[in-house]
C-alpha atoms as a PDB file:
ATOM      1  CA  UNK A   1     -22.077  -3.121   2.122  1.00  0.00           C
ATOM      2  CA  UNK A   2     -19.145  -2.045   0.119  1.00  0.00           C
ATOM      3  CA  UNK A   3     -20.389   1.888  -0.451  1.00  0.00           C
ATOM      4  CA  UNK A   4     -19.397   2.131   3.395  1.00  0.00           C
ATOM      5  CA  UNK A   5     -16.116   1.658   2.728  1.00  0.00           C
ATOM      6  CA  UNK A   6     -14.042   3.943   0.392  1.00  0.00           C
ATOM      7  CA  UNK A   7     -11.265   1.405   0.929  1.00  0.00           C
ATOM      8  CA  UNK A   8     -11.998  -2.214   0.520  1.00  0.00           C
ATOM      9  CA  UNK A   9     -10.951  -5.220  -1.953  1.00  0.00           C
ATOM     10  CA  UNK A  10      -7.632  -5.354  -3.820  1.00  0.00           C
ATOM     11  CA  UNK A  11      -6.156  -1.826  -3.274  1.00  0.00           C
ATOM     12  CA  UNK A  12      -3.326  -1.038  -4.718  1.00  0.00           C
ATOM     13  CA  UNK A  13       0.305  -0.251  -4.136  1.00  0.00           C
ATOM     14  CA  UNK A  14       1.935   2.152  -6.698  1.00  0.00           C
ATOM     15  CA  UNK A  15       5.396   0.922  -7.779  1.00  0.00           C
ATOM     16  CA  UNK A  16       7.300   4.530  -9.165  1.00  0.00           C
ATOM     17  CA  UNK A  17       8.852   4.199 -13.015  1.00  0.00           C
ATOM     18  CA  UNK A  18      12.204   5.624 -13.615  1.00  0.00           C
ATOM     19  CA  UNK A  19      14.370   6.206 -16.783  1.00  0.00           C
ATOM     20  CA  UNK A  20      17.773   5.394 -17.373  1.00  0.00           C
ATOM     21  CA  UNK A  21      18.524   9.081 -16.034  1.00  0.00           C
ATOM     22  CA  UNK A  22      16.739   8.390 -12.757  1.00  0.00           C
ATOM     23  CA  UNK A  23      13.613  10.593 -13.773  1.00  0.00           C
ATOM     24  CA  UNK A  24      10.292   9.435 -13.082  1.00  0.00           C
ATOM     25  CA  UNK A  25       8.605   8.488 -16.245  1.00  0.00           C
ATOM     26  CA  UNK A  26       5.373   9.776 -15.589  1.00  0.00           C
ATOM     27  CA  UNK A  27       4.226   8.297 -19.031  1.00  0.00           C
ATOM     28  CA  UNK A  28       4.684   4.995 -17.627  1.00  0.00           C
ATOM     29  CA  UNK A  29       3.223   5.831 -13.918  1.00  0.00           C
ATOM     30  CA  UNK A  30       0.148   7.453 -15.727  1.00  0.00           C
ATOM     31  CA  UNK A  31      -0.358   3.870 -17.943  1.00  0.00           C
ATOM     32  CA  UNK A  32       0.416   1.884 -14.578  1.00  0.00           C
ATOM     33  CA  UNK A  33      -2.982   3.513 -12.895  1.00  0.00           C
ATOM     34  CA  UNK A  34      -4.670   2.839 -16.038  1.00  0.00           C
ATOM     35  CA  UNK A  35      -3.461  -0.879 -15.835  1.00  0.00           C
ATOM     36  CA  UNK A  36      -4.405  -1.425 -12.190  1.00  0.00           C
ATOM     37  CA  UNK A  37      -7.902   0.324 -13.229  1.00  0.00           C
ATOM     38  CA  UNK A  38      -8.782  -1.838 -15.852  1.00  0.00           C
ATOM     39  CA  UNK A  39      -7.891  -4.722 -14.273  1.00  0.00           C
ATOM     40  CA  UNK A  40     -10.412  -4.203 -10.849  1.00  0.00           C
ATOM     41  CA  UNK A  41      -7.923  -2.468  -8.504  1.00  0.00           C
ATOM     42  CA  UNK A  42     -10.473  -0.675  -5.945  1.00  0.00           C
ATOM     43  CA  UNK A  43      -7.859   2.044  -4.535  1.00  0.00           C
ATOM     44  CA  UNK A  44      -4.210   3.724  -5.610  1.00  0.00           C
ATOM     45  CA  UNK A  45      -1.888   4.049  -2.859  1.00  0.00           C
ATOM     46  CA  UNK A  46       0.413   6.494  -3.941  1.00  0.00           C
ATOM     47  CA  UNK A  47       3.859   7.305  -2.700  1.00  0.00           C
ATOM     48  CA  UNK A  48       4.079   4.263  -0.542  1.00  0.00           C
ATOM     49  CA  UNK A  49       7.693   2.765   0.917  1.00  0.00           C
ATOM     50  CA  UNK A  50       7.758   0.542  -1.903  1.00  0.00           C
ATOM     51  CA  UNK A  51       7.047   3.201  -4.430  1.00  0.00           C
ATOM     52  CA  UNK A  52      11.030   4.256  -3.763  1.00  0.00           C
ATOM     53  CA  UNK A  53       9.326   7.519  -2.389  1.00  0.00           C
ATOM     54  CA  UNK A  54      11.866   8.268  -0.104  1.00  0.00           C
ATOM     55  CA  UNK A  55      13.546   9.119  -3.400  1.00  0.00           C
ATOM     56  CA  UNK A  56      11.240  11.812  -4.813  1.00  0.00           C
ATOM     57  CA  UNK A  57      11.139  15.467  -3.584  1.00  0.00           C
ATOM     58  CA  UNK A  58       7.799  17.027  -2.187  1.00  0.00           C
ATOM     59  CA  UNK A  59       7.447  18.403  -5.602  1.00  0.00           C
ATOM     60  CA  UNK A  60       7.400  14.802  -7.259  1.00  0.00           C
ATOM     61  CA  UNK A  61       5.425  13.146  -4.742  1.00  0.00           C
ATOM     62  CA  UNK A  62       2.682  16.282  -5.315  1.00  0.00           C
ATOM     63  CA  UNK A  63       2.909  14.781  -8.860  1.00  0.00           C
ATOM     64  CA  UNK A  64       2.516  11.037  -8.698  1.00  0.00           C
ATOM     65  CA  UNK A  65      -1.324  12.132  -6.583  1.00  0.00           C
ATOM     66  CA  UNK A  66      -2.140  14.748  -9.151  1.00  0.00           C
ATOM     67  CA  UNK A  67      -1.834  12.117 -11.982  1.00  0.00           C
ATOM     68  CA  UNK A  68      -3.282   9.477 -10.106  1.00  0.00           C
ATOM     69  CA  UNK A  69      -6.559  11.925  -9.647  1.00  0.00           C
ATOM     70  CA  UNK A  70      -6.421  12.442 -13.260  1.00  0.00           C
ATOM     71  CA  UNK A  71      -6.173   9.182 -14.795  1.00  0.00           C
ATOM     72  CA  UNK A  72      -8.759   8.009 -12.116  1.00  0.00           C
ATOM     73  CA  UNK A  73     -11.181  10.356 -12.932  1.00  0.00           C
ATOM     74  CA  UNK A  74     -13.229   9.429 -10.073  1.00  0.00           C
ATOM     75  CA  UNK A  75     -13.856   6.045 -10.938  1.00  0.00           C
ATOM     76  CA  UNK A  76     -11.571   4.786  -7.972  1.00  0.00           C
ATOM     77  CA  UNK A  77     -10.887   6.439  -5.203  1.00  0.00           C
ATOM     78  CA  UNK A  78      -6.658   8.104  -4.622  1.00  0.00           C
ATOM     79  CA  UNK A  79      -5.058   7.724  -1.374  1.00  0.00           C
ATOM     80  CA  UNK A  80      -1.804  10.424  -0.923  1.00  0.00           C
ATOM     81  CA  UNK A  81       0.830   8.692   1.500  1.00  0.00           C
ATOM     82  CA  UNK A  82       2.422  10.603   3.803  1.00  0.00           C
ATOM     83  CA  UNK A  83       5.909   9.796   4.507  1.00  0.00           C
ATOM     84  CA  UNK A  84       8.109  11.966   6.844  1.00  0.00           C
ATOM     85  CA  UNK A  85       9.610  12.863  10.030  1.00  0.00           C
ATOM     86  CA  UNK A  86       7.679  16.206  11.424  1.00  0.00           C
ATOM     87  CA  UNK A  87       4.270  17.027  11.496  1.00  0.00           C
ATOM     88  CA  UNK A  88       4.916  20.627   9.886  1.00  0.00           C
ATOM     89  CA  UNK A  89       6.738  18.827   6.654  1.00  0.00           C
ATOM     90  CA  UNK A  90       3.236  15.999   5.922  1.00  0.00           C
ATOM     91  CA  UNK A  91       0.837  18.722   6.866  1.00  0.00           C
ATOM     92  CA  UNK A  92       2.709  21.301   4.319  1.00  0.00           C
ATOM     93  CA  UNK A  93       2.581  18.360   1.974  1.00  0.00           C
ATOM     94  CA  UNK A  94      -1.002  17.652   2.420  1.00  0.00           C
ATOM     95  CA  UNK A  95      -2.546  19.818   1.756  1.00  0.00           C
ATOM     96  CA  UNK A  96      -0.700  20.227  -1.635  1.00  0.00           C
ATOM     97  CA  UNK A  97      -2.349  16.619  -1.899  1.00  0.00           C
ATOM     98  CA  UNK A  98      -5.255  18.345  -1.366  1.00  0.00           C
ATOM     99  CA  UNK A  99      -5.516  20.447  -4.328  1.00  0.00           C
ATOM    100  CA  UNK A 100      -4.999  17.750  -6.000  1.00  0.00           C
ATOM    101  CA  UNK A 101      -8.263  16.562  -5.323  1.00  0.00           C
ATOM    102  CA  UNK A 102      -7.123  13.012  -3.646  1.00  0.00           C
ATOM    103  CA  UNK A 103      -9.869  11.279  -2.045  1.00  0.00           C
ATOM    104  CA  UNK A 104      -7.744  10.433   1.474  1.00  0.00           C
ATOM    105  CA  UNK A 105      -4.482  10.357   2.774  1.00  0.00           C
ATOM    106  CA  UNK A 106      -2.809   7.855   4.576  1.00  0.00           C
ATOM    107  CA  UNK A 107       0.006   8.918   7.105  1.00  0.00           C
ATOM    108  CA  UNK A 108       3.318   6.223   7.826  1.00  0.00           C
ATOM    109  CA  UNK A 109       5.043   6.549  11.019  1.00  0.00           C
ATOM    110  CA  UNK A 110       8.341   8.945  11.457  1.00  0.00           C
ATOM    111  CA  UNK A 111      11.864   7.293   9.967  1.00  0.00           C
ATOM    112  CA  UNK A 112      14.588   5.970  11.775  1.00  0.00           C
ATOM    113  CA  UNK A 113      14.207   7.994  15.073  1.00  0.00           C
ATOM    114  CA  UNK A 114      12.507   6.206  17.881  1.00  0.00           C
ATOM    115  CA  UNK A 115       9.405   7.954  18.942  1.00  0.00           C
ATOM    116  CA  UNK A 116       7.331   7.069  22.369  1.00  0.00           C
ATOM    117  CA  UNK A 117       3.976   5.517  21.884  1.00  0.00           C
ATOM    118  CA  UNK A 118       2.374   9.489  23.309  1.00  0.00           C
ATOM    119  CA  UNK A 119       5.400  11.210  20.714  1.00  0.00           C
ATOM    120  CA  UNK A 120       3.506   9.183  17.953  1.00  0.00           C
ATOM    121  CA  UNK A 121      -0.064   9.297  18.855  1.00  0.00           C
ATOM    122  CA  UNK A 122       0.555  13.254  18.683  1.00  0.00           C
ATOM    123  CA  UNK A 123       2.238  12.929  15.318  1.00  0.00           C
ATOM    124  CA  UNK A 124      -0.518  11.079  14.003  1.00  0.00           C
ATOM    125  CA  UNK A 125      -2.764  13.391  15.701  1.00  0.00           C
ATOM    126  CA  UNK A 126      -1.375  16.271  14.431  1.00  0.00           C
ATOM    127  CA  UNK A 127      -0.975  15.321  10.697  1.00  0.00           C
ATOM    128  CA  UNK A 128      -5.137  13.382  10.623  1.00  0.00           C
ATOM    129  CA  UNK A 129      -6.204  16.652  12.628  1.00  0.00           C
ATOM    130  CA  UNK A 130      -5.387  19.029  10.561  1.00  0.00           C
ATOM    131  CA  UNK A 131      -7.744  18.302   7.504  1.00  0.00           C
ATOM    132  CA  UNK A 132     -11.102  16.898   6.992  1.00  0.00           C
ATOM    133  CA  UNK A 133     -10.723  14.574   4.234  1.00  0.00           C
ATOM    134  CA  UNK A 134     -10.635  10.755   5.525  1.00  0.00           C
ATOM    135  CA  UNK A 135      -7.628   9.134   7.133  1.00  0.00           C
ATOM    136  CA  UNK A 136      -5.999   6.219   7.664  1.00  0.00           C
ATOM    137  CA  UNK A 137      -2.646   4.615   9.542  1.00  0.00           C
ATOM    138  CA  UNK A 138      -0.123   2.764   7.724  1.00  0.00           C
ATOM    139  CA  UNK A 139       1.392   0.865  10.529  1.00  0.00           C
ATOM    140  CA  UNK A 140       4.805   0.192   8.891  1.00  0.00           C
ATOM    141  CA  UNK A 141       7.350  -1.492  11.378  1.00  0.00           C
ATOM    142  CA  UNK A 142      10.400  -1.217   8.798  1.00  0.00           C
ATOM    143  CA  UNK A 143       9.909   2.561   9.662  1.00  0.00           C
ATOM    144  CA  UNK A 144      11.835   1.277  13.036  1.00  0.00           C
ATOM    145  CA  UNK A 145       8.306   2.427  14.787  1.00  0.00           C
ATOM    146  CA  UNK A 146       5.731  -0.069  15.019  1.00  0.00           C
ATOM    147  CA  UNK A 147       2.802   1.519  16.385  1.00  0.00           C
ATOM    148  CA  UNK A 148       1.067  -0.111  19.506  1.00  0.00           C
ATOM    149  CA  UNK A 149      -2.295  -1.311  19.325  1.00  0.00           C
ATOM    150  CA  UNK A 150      -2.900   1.071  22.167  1.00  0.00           C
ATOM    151  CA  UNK A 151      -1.811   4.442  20.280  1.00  0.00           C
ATOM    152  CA  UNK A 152      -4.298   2.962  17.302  1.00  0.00           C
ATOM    153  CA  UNK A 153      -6.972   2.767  19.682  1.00  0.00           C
ATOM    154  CA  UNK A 154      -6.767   5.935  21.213  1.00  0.00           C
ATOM    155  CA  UNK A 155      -6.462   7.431  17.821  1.00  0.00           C
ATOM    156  CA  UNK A 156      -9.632   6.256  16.900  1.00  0.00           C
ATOM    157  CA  UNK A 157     -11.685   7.648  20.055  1.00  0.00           C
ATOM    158  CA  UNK A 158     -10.521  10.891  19.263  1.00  0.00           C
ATOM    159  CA  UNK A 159      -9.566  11.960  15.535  1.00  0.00           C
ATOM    160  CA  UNK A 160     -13.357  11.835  14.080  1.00  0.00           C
ATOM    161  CA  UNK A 161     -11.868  11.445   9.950  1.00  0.00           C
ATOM    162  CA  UNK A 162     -10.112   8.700  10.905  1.00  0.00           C
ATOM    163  CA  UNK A 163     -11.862   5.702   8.744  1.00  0.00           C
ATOM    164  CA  UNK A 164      -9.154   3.278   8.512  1.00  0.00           C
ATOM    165  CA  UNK A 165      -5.734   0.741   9.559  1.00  0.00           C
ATOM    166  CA  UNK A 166      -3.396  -0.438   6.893  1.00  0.00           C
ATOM    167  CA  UNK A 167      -1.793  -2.961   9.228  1.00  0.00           C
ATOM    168  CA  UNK A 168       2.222  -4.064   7.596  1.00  0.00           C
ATOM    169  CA  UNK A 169       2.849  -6.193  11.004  1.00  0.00           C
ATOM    170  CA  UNK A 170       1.804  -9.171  10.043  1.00  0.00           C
ATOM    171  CA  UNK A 171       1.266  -9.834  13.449  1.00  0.00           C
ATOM    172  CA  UNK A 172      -2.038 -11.770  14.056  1.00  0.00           C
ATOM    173  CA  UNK A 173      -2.014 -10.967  18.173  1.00  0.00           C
ATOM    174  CA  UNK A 174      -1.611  -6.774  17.129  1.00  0.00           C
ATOM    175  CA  UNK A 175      -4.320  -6.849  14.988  1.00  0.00           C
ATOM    176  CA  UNK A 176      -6.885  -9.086  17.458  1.00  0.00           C
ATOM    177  CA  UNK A 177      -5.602  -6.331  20.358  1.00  0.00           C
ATOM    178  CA  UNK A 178      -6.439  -3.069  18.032  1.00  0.00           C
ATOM    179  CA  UNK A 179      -9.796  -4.797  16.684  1.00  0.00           C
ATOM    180  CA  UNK A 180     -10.935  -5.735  20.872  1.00  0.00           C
ATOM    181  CA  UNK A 181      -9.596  -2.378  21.698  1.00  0.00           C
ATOM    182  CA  UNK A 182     -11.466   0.060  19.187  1.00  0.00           C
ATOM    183  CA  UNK A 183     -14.721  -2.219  19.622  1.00  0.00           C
ATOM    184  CA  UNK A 184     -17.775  -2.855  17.144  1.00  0.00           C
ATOM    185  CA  UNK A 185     -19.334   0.764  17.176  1.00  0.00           C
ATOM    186  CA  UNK A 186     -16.278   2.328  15.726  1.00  0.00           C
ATOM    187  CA  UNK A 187     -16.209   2.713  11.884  1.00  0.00           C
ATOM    188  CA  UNK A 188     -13.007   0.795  11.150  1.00  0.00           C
ATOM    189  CA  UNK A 189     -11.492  -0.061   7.540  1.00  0.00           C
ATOM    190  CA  UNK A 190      -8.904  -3.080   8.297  1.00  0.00           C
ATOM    191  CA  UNK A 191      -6.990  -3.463   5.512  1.00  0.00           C
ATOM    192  CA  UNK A 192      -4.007  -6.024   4.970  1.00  0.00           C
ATOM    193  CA  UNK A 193      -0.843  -4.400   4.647  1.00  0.00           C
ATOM    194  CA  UNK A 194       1.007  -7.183   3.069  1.00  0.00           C
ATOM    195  CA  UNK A 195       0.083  -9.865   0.524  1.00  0.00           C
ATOM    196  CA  UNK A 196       0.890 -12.503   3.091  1.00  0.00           C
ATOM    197  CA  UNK A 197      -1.702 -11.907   5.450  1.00  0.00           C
ATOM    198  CA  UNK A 198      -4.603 -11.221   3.259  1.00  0.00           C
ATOM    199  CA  UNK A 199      -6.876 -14.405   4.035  1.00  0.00           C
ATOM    200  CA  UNK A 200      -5.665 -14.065   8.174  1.00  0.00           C
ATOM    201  CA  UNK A 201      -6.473 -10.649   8.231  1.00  0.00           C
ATOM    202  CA  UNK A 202     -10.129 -11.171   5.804  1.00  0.00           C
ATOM    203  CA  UNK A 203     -10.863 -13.920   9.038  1.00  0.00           C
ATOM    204  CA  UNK A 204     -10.557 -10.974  11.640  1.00  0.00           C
ATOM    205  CA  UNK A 205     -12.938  -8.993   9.782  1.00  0.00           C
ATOM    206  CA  UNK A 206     -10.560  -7.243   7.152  1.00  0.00           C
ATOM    207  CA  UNK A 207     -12.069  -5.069   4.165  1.00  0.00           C
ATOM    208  CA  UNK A 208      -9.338  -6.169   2.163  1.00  0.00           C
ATOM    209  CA  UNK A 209      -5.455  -5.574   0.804  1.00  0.00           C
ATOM    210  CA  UNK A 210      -3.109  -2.727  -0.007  1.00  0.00           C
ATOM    211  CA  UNK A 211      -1.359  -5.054  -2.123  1.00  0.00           C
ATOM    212  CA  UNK A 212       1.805  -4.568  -3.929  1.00  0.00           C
ATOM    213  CA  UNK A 213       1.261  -7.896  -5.880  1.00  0.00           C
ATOM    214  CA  UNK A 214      -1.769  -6.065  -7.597  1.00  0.00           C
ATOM    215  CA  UNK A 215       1.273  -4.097  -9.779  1.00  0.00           C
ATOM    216  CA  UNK A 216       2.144  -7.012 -11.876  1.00  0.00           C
ATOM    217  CA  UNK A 217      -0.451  -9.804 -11.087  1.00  0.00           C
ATOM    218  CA  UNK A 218      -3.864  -7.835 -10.479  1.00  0.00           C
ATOM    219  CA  UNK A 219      -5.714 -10.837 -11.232  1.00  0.00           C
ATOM    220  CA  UNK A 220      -4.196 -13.498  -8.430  1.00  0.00           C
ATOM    221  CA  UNK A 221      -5.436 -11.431  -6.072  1.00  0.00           C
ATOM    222  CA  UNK A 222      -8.508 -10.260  -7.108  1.00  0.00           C
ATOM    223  CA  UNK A 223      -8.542 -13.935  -7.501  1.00  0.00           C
ATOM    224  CA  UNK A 224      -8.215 -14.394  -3.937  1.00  0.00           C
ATOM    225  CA  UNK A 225     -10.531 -11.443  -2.739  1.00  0.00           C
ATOM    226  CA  UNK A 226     -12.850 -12.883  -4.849  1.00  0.00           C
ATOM    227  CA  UNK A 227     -12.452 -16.724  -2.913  1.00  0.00           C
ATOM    228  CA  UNK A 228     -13.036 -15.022   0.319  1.00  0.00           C
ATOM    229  CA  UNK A 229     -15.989 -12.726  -0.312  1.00  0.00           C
ATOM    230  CA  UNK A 230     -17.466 -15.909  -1.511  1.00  0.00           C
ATOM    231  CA  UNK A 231     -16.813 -17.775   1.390  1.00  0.00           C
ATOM    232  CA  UNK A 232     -14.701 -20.455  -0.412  1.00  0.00           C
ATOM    233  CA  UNK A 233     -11.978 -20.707   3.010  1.00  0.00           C
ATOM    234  CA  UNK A 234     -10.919 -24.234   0.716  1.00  0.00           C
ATOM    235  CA  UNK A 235     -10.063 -22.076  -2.163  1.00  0.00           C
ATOM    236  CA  UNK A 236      -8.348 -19.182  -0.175  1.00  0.00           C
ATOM    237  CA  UNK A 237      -6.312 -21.395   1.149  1.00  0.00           C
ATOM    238  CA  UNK A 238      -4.692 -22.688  -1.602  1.00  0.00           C
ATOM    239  CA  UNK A 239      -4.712 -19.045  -3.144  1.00  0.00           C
ATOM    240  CA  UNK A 240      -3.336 -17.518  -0.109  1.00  0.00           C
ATOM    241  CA  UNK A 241      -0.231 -20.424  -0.710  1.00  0.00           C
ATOM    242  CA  UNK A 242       0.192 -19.412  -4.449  1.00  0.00           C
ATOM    243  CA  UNK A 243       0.843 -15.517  -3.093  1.00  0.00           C
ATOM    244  CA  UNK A 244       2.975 -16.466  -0.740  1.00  0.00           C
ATOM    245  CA  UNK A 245       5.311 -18.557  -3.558  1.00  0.00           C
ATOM    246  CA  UNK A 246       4.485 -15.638  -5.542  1.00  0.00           C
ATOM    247  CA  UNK A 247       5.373 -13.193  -3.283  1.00  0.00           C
ATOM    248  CA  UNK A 248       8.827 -14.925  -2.794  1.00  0.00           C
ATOM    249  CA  UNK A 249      10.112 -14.575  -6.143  1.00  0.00           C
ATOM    250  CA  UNK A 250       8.820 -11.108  -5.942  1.00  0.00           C
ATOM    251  CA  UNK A 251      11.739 -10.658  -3.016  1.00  0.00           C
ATOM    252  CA  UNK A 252      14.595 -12.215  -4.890  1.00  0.00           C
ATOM    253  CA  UNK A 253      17.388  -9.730  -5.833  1.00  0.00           C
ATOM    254  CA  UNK A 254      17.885  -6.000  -4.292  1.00  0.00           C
ATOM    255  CA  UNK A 255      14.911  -3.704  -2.952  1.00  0.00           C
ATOM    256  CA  UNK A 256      11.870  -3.945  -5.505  1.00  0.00           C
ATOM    257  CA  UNK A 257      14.157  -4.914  -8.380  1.00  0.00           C
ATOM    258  CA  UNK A 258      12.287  -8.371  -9.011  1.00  0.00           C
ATOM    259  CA  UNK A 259       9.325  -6.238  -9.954  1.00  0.00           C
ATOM    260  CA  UNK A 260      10.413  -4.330 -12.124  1.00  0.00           C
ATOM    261  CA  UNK A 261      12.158  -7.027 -14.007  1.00  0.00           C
ATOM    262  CA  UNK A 262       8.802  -9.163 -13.700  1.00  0.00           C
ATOM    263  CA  UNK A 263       7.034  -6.315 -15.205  1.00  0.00           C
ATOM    264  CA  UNK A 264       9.259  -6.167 -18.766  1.00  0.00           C
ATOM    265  CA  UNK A 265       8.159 -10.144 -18.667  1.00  0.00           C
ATOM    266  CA  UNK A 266       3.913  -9.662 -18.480  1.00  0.00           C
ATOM    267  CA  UNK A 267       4.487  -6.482 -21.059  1.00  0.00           C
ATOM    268  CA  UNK A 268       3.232  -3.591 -18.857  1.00  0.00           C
ATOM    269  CA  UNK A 269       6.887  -2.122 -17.414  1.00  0.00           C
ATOM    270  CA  UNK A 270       7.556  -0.446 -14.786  1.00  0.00           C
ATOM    271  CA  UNK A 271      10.563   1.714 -15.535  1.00  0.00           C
ATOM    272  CA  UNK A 272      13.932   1.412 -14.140  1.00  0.00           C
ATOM    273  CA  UNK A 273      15.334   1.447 -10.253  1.00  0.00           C
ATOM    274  CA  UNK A 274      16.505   4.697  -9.310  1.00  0.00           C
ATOM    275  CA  UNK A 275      20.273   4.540  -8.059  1.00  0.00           C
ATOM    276  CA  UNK A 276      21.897   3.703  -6.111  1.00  0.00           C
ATOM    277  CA  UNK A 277      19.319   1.476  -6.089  1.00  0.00           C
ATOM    278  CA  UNK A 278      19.903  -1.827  -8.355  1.00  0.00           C
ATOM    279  CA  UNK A 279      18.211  -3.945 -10.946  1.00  0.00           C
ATOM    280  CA  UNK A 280      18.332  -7.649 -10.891  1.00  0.00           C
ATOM    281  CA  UNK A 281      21.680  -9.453 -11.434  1.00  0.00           C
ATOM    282  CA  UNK A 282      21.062 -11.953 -14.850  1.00  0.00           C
ATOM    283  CA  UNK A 283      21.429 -15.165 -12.108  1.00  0.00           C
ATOM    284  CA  UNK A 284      18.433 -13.530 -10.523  1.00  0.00           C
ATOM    285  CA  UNK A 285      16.349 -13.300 -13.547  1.00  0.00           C
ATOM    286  CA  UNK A 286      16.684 -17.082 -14.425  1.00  0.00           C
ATOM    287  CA  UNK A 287      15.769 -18.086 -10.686  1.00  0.00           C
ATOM    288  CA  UNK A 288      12.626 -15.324 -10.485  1.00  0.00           C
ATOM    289  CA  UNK A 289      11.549 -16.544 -13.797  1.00  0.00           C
ATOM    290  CA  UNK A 290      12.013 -20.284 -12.880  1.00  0.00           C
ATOM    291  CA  UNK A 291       9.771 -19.774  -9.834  1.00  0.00           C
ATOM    292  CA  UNK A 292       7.157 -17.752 -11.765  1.00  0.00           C
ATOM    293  CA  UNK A 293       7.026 -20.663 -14.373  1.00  0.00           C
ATOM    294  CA  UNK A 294       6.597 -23.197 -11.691  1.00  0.00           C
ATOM    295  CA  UNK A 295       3.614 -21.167 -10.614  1.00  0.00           C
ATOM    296  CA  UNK A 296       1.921 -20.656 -14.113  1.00  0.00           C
ATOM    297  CA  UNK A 297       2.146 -16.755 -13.362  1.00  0.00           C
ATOM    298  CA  UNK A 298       4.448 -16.500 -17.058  1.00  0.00           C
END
């Protein structure tokens, strides 16, 4: 069943190194891709919000993809993220993604401005339209434009290369509304935009998880992917509660700064925060690390 899908299972989230100097350390990004490999990751989603890509340049996004495709080799597939404001600017960026040889791209709603549900079904349009390699929403509220399950729908009678829904809402009613509305016959990768709805969204008829969890524990949810392909609901359950706990000492401190911290602690780092982004204050440190101990994660 799984060769219909070129995204299913624990995807992955790409968290972006940086060095002291606020360069990416693409030596570090290049042995993150072979980490999440190794360890059963099904999919890199590259240049994703919490990759800090709204930091990087065209030029450096174009870079993170092109590595990714390397290091993957074709044993998992690359999705390029799409994150900007005008369809021009993601197309132009695109297909540079392109030649790069990534498998799909993904496109995240428009920043800050407030779009009407027909301004973003034509940005979506546009963007999905204007290549033939498969494509997917990333419905991303913290954008400030949560996508109605309407738009979705519509999307999917018309743009043929659309294949899937990253869905960040975590809003059980949206995603029952987009599955009624798009119907059975539709090809339709669901995937679980956030680690906290991966066993609700599974129930629904989910493929899987774009997970940023996967970055420094892989195997709690492959763990949990695992539970729920084998129809252990008992087991998911009480998995699905250890990623939430998880997940909330993941959140402690500033913007993705618990990661990276909790990455120096398993040995496979992550790099530094970019500024004016900030790392975790020391007071932080001893309460993440206290709630990873509680949880047997370190």
């Amino acid at each position: 069943m799984e060769e219909k899908y070129l995204l299913h299972g624990p995807a992955s989230e790409i968290i972006t190194p940086f060095t002291e100097n606020g360069e990416i350390d693409y030596e570090l990004l290049e042995a993150e891709y072979e980490f999440l490999i190794s360890n059963g990751i099904t999919g890199l989603f590259v240049n994703g919000l919490a990759s800090e890509s709204l930091m990087l340049d065209v030029d450096q996004r174009v870079e993170a993809v092109q590595r990714a495709v390397k290091v993957s080799n074709g044993r998992i597939p690359v999705f390029g993220n799409l994150i900007f404001n005008s369809i021009d600017l993601a197309v132009s960026c695109m297909k540079r993604y392109e030649e790069c040889g990534v498998d799909a791209i993904f496109i995240t709603p428009p920043l800050v401005y407030q779009y009407t549900g027909e301004g973003l079904y034509d940005y979506f349009a546009g963007i999905a339209s204007a290549t033939n390699l498969p494509a997917y929403i990333y419905n991303a509220p913290e954008t400030g434009n949560k996508v109605p399950p309407e738009v979705v729908a519509k999307l999917f009678q018309n743009i043929p290369n659309l294949r899937g829904y990253k869905d960040s809402t975590q809003d059980i009613i949206h995603q029952q509304t987009v599955i009624d509305l798009i119907g059975k016959d539709r090809h339709f990768e669901l995937m679980a935009g956030s680690d906290a709805q991966i066993l609700s969204t599974s129930m629904l008829g989910g493929k899987g998880v774009v997970s940023l969890i996967t970055c420094v524990f892989p195997k709690l949810i492959l763990e949990l992917i695992d539970a729920i392909d084998q129809k252990d609901y008992e087991k998911a359950q009480e998995l699905q509660g250890k990623v939430l706990r998880v997940r909330k000492a993941l959140k402690v401190g500033p913007f993705m700064g618990a990661y990276k911290y909790v990455s120096e602690l398993i040995g496979s780092p992550l790099g530094k925060m970019k500024a004016p982004l900030r790392e975790v204050s020391e007071a932080d440190k001893v309460k993440i690390k206290d709630m990873l101990v509680r949880e047997n994660m370190i």
